[in-house]
N, C-alpha and C. Protein backbone atom coordinates (compact mmCIF):
# COMPACT_ATOMS: atom_id res chain seq x y z
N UNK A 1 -49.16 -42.07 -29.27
CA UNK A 1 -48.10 -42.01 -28.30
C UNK A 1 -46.81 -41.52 -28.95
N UNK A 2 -46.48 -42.41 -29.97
CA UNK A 2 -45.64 -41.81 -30.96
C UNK A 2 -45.59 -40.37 -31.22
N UNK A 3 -46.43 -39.30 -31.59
CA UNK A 3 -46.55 -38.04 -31.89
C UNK A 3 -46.20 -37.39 -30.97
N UNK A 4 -46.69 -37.89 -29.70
CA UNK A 4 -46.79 -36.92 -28.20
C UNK A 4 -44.79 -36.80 -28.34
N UNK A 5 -44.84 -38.36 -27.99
CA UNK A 5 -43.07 -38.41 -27.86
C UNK A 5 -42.06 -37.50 -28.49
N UNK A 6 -42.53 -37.52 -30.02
CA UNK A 6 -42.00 -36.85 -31.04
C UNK A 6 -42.10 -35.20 -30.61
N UNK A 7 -43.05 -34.76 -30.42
CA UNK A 7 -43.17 -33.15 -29.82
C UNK A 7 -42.76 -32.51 -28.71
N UNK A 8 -42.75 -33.74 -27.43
CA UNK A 8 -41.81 -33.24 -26.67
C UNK A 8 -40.30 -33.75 -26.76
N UNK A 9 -39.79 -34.43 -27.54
CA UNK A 9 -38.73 -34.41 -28.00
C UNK A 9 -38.04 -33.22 -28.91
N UNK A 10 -38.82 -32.95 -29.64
CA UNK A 10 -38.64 -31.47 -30.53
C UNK A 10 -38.40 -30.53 -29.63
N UNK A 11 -39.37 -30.32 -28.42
CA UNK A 11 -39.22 -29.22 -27.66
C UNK A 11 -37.62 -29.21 -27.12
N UNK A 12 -37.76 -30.95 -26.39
CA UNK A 12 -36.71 -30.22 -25.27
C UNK A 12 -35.14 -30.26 -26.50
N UNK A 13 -35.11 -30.82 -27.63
CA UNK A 13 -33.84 -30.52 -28.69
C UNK A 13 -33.54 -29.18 -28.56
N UNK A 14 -34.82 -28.37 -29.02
CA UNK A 14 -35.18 -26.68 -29.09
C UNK A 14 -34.31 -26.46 -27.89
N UNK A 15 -35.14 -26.65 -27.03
CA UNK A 15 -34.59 -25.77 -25.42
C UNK A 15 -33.34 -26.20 -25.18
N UNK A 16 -32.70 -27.13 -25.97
CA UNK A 16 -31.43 -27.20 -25.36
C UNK A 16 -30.24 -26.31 -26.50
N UNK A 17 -30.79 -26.80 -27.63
CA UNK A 17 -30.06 -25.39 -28.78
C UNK A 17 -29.81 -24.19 -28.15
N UNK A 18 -31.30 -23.82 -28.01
CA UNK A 18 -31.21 -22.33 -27.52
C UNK A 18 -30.40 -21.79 -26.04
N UNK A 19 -30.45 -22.96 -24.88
CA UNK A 19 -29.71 -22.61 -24.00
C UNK A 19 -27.99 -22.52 -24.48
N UNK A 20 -27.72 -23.11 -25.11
CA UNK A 20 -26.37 -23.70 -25.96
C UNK A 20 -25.87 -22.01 -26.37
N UNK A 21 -27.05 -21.68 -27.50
CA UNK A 21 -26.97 -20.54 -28.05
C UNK A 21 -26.46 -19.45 -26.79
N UNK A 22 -27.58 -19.35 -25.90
CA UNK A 22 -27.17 -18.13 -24.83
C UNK A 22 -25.92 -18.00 -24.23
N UNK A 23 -25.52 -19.68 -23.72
CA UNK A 23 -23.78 -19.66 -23.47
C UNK A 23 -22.83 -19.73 -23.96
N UNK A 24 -22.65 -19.73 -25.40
CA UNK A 24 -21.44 -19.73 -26.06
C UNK A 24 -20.79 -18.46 -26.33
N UNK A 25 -20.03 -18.19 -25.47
CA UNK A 25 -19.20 -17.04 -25.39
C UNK A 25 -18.64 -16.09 -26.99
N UNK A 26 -19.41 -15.14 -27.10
CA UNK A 26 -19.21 -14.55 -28.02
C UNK A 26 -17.13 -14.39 -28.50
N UNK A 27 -16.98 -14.56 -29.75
CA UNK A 27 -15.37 -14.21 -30.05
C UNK A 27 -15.17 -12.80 -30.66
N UNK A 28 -14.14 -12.53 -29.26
CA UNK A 28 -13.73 -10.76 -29.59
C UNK A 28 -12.99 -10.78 -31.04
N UNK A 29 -13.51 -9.74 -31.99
CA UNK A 29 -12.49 -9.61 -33.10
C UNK A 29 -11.01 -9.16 -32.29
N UNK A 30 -9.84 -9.63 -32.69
CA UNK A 30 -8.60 -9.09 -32.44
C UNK A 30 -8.31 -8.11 -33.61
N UNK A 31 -7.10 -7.50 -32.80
CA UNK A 31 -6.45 -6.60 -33.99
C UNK A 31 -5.00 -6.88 -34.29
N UNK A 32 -4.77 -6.83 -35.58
CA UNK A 32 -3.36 -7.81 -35.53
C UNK A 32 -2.16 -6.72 -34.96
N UNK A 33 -2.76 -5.46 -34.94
CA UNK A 33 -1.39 -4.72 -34.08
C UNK A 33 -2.22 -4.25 -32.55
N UNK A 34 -1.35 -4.72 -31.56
CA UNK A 34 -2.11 -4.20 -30.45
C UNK A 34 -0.75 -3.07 -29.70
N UNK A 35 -1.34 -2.35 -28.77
CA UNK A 35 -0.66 -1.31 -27.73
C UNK A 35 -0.72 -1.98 -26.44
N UNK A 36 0.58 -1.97 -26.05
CA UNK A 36 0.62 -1.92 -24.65
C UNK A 36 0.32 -0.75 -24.04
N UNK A 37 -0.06 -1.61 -22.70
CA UNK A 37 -0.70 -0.68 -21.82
C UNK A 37 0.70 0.24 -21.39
N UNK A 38 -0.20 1.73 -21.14
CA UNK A 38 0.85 2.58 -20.20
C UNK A 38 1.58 2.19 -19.18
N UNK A 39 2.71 2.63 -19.35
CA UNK A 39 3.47 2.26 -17.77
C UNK A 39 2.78 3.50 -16.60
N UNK A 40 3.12 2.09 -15.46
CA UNK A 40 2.46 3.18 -14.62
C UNK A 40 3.90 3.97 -13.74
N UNK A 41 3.92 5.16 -13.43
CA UNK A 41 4.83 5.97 -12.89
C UNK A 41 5.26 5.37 -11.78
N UNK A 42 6.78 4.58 -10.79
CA UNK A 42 6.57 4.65 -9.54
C UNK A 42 6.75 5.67 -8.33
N UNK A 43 5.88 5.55 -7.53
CA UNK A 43 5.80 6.21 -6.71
C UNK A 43 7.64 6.66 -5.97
N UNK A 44 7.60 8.03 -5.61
CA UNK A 44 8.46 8.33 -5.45
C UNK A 44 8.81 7.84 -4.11
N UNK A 45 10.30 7.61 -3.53
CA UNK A 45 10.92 7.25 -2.25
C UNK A 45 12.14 7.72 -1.77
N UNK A 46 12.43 7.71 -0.48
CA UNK A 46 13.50 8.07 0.13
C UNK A 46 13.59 7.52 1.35
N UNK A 47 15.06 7.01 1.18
CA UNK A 47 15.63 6.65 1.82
C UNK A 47 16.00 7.37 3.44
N UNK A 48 15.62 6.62 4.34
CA UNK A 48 16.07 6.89 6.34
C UNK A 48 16.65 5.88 6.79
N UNK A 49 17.72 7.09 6.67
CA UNK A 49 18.83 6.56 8.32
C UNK A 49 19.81 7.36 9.15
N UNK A 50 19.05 7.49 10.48
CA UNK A 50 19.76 7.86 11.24
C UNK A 50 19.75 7.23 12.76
N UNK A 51 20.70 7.77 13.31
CA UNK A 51 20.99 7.29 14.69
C UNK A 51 20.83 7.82 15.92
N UNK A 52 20.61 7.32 17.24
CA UNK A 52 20.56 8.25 18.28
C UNK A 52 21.80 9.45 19.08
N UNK A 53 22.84 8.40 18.42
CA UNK A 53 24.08 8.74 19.27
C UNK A 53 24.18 8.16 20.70
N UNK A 54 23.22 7.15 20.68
CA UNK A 54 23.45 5.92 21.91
C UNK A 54 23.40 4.83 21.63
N UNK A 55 23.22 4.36 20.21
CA UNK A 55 23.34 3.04 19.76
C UNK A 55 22.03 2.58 19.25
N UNK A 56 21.35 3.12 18.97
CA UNK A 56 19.58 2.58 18.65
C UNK A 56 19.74 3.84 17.50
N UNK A 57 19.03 3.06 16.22
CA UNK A 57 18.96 3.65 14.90
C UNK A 57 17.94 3.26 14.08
N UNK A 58 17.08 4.44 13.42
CA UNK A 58 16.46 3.43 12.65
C UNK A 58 16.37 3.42 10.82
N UNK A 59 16.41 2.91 9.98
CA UNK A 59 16.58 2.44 9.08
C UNK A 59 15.80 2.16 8.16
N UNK A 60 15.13 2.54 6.52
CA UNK A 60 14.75 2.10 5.75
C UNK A 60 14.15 3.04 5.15
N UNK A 61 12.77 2.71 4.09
CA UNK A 61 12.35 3.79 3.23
C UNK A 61 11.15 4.36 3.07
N UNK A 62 10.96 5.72 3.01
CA UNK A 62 9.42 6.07 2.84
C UNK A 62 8.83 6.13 1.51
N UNK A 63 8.00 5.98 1.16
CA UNK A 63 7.16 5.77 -0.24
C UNK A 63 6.59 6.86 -0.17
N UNK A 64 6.24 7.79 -0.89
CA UNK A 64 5.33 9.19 -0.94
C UNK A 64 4.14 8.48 -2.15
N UNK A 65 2.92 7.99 -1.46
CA UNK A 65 1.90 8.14 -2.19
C UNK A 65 0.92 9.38 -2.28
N UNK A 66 -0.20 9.47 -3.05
CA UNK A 66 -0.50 10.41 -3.22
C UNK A 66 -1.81 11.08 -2.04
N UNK A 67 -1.95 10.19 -0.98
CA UNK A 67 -3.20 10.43 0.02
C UNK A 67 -1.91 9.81 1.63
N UNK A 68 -0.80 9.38 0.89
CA UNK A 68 -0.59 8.35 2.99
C UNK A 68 1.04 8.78 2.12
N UNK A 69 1.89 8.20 3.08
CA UNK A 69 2.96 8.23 3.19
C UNK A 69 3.52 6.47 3.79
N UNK A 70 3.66 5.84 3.07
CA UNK A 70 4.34 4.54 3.84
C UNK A 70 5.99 4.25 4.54
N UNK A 71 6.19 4.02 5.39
CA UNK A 71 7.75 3.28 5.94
C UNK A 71 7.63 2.43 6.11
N UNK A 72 8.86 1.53 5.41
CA UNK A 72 8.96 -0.28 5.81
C UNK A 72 10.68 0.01 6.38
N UNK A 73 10.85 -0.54 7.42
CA UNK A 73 12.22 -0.42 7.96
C UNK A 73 12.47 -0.72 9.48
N UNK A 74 13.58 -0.13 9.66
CA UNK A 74 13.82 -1.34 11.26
C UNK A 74 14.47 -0.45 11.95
N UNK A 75 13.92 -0.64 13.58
CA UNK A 75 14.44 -0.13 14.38
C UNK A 75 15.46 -0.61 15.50
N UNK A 76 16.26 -0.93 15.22
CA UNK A 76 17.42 -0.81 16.54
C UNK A 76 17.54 -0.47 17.67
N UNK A 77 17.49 -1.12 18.69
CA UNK A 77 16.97 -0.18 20.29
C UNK A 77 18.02 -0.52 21.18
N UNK A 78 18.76 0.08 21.40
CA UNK A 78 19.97 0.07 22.03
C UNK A 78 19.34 0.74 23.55
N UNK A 79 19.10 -0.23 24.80
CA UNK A 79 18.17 0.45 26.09
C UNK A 79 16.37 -0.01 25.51
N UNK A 80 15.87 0.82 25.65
CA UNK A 80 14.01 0.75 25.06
C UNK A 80 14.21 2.20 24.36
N UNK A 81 13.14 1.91 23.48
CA UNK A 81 13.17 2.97 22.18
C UNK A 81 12.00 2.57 21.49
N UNK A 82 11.38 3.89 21.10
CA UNK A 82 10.30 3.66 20.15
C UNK A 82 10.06 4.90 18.75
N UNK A 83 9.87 4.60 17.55
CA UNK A 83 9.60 5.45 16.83
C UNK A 83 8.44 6.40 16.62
N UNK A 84 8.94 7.47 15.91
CA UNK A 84 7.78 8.02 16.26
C UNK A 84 7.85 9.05 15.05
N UNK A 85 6.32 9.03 14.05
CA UNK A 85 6.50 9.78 12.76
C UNK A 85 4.99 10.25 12.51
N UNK A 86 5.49 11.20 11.38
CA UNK A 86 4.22 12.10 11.59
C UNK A 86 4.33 12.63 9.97
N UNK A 87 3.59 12.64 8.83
CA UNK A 87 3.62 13.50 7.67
C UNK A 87 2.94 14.95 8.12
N UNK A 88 3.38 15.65 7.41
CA UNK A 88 2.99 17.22 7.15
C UNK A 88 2.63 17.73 6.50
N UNK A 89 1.46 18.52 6.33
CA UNK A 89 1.64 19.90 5.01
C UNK A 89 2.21 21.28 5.43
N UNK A 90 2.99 21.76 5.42
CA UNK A 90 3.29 22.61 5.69
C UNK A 90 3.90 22.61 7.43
N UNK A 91 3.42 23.05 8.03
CA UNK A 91 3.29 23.47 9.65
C UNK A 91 2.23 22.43 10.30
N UNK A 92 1.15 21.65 9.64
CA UNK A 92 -0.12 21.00 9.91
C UNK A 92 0.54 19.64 9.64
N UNK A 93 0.66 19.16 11.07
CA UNK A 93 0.83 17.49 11.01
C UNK A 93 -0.82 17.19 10.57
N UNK A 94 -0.62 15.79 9.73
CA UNK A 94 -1.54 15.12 9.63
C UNK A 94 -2.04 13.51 9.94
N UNK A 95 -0.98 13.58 11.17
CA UNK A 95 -1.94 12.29 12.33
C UNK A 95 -0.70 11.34 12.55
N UNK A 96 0.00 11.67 13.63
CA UNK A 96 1.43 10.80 13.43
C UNK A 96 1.32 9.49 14.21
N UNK A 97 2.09 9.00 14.38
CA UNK A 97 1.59 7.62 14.28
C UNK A 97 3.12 6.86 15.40
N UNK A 98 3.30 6.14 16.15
CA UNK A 98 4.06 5.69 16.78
C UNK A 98 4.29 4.01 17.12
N UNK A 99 5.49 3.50 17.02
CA UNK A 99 6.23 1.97 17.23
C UNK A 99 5.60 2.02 18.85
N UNK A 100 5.73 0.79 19.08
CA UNK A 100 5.32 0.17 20.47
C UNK A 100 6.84 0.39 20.97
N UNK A 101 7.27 0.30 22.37
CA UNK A 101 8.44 0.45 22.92
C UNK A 101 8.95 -1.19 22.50
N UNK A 102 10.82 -0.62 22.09
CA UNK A 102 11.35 -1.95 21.78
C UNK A 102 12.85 -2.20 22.83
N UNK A 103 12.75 -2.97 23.57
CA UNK A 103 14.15 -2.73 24.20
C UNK A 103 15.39 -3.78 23.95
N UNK A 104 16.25 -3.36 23.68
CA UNK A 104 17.75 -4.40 22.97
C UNK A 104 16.88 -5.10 22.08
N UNK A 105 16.91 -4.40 21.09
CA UNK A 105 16.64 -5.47 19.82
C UNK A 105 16.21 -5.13 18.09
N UNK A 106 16.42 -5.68 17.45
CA UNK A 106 15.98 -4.74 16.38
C UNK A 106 14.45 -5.46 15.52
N UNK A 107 13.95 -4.15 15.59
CA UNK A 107 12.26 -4.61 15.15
C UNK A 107 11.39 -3.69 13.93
N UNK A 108 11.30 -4.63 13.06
CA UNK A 108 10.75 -3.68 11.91
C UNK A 108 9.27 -2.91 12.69
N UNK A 109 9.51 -1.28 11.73
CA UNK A 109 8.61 -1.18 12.12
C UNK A 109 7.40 -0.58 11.03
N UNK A 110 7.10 -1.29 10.27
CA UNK A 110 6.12 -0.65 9.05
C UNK A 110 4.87 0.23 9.25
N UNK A 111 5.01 1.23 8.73
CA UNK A 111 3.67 2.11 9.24
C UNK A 111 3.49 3.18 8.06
N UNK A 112 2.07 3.15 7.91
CA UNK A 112 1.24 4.16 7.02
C UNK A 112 0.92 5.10 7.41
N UNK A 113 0.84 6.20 7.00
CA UNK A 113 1.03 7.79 7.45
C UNK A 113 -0.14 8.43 6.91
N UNK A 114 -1.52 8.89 7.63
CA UNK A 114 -2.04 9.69 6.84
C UNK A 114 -1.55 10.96 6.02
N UNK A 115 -2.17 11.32 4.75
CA UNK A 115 -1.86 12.52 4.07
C UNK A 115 -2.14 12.89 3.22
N UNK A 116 -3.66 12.87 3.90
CA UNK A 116 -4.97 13.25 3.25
C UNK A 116 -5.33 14.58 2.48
N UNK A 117 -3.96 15.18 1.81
CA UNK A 117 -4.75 16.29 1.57
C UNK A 117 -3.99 16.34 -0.32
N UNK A 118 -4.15 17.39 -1.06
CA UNK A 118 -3.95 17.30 -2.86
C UNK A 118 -2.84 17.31 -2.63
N UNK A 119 -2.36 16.19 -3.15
CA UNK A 119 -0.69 16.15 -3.39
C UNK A 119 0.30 15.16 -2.06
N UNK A 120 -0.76 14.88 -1.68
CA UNK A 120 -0.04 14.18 -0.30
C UNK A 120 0.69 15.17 0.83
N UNK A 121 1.63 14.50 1.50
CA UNK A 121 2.37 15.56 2.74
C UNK A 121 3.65 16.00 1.63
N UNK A 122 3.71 17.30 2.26
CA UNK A 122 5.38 18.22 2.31
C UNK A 122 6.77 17.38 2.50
N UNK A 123 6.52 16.86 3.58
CA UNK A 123 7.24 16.10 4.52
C UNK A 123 6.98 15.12 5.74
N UNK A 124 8.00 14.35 6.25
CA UNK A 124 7.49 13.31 6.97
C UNK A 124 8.85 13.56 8.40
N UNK A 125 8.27 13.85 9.78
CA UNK A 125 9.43 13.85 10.44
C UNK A 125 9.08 12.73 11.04
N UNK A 126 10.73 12.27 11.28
CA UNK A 126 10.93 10.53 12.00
C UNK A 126 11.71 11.08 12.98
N UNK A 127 11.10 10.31 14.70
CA UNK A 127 11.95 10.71 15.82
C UNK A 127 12.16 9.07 16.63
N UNK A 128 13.44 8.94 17.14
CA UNK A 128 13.55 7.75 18.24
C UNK A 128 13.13 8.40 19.35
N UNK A 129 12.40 8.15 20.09
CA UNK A 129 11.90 8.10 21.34
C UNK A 129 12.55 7.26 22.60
N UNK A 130 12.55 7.72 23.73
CA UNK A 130 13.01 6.93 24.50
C UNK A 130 11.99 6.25 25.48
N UNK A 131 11.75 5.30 26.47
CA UNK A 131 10.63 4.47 26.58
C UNK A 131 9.40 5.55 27.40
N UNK A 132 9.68 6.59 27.69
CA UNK A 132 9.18 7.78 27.91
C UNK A 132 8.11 8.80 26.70
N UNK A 133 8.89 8.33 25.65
CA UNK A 133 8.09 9.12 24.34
C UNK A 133 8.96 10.62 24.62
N UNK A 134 9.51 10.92 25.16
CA UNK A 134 10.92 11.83 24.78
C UNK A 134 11.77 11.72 23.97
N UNK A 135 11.35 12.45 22.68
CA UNK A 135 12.10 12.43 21.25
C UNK A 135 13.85 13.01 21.75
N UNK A 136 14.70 11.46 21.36
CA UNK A 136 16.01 12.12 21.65
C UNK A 136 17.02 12.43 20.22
N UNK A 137 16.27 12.47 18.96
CA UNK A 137 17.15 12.66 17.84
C UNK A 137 15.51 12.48 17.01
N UNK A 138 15.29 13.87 16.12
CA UNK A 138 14.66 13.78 14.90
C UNK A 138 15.01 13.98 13.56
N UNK A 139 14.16 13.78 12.58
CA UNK A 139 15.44 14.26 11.20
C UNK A 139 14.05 14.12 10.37
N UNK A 140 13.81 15.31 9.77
CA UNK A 140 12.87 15.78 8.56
C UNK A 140 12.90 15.21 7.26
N UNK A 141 12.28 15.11 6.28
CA UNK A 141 12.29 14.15 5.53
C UNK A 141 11.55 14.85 4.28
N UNK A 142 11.93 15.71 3.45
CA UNK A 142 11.11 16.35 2.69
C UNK A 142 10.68 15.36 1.37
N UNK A 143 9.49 15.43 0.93
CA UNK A 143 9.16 14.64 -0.28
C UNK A 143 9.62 14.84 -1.08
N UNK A 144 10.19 14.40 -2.29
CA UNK A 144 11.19 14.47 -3.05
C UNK A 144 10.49 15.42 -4.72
């Protein structure tokens, strides 16, 4: 009885070494001089603001990434008013995109711009709309 005990005792010592062995996380050599990582470039931006000339304006900044175009910023609606933007390559909008109607009040309106093509859009035009979608003031926005 003794022997039996003794052998499967040996075993399961074994099997537990060896599982031991498989999980002990190997140690990375270091190097005593290390490099920081590259900085990464930021994305370029510009600044919007303009007004209707009736009291509704809208306000803030576009990000030029390299596939979309982002705006985070706020619209002002002096009456109902809605925004309304579109990136470009050239002459070729590429999918513009529009605020819900806002009336007396001011309402961010954040929106991503397709601009899907090498190099992103040319430009980005931003228009206030009136609750009609009749652009009453636009202003072009070239990528920087």
């Amino acid at each position: 009885m003794s022997l039996r005990r003794s052998a499967l005792t040996f075993t399961a010592v074994a099997g537990l070494a060896m599982s031991a062995a498989l999980t002990v996380p190997a140690v990375a050599a270091t190097s005593a001089t290390s490099t920081a990582p590259a900085a990464v470039a930021a994305y370029p931006t510009t600044s919007v603001s303009f007004g209707d000339g009736a009291g509704s304006s809208i306000k803030g900044t576009l990000t030029w990434y390299n596939r979309s175009v982002g705006f985070s910023g706020n619209l002002t609606s002096s009456g109902c008013r809605r925004a309304w933007f579109s990136a470009y390559e050239g002459n070729l909008s590429l999918g513009p995109r529009s605020s819900s109607t806002h009336c007396n009040t001011v309402t961010p309106v954040p929106v991503t711009l397709p601009a899907n093509v090498v190099g992103g859009g040319t430009d980005v035009l931003i228009c206030i709309d009136n609750e009609k979608a009749v652009p009453l003031k636009c202003v072009d926005y070239p990528r920087p």
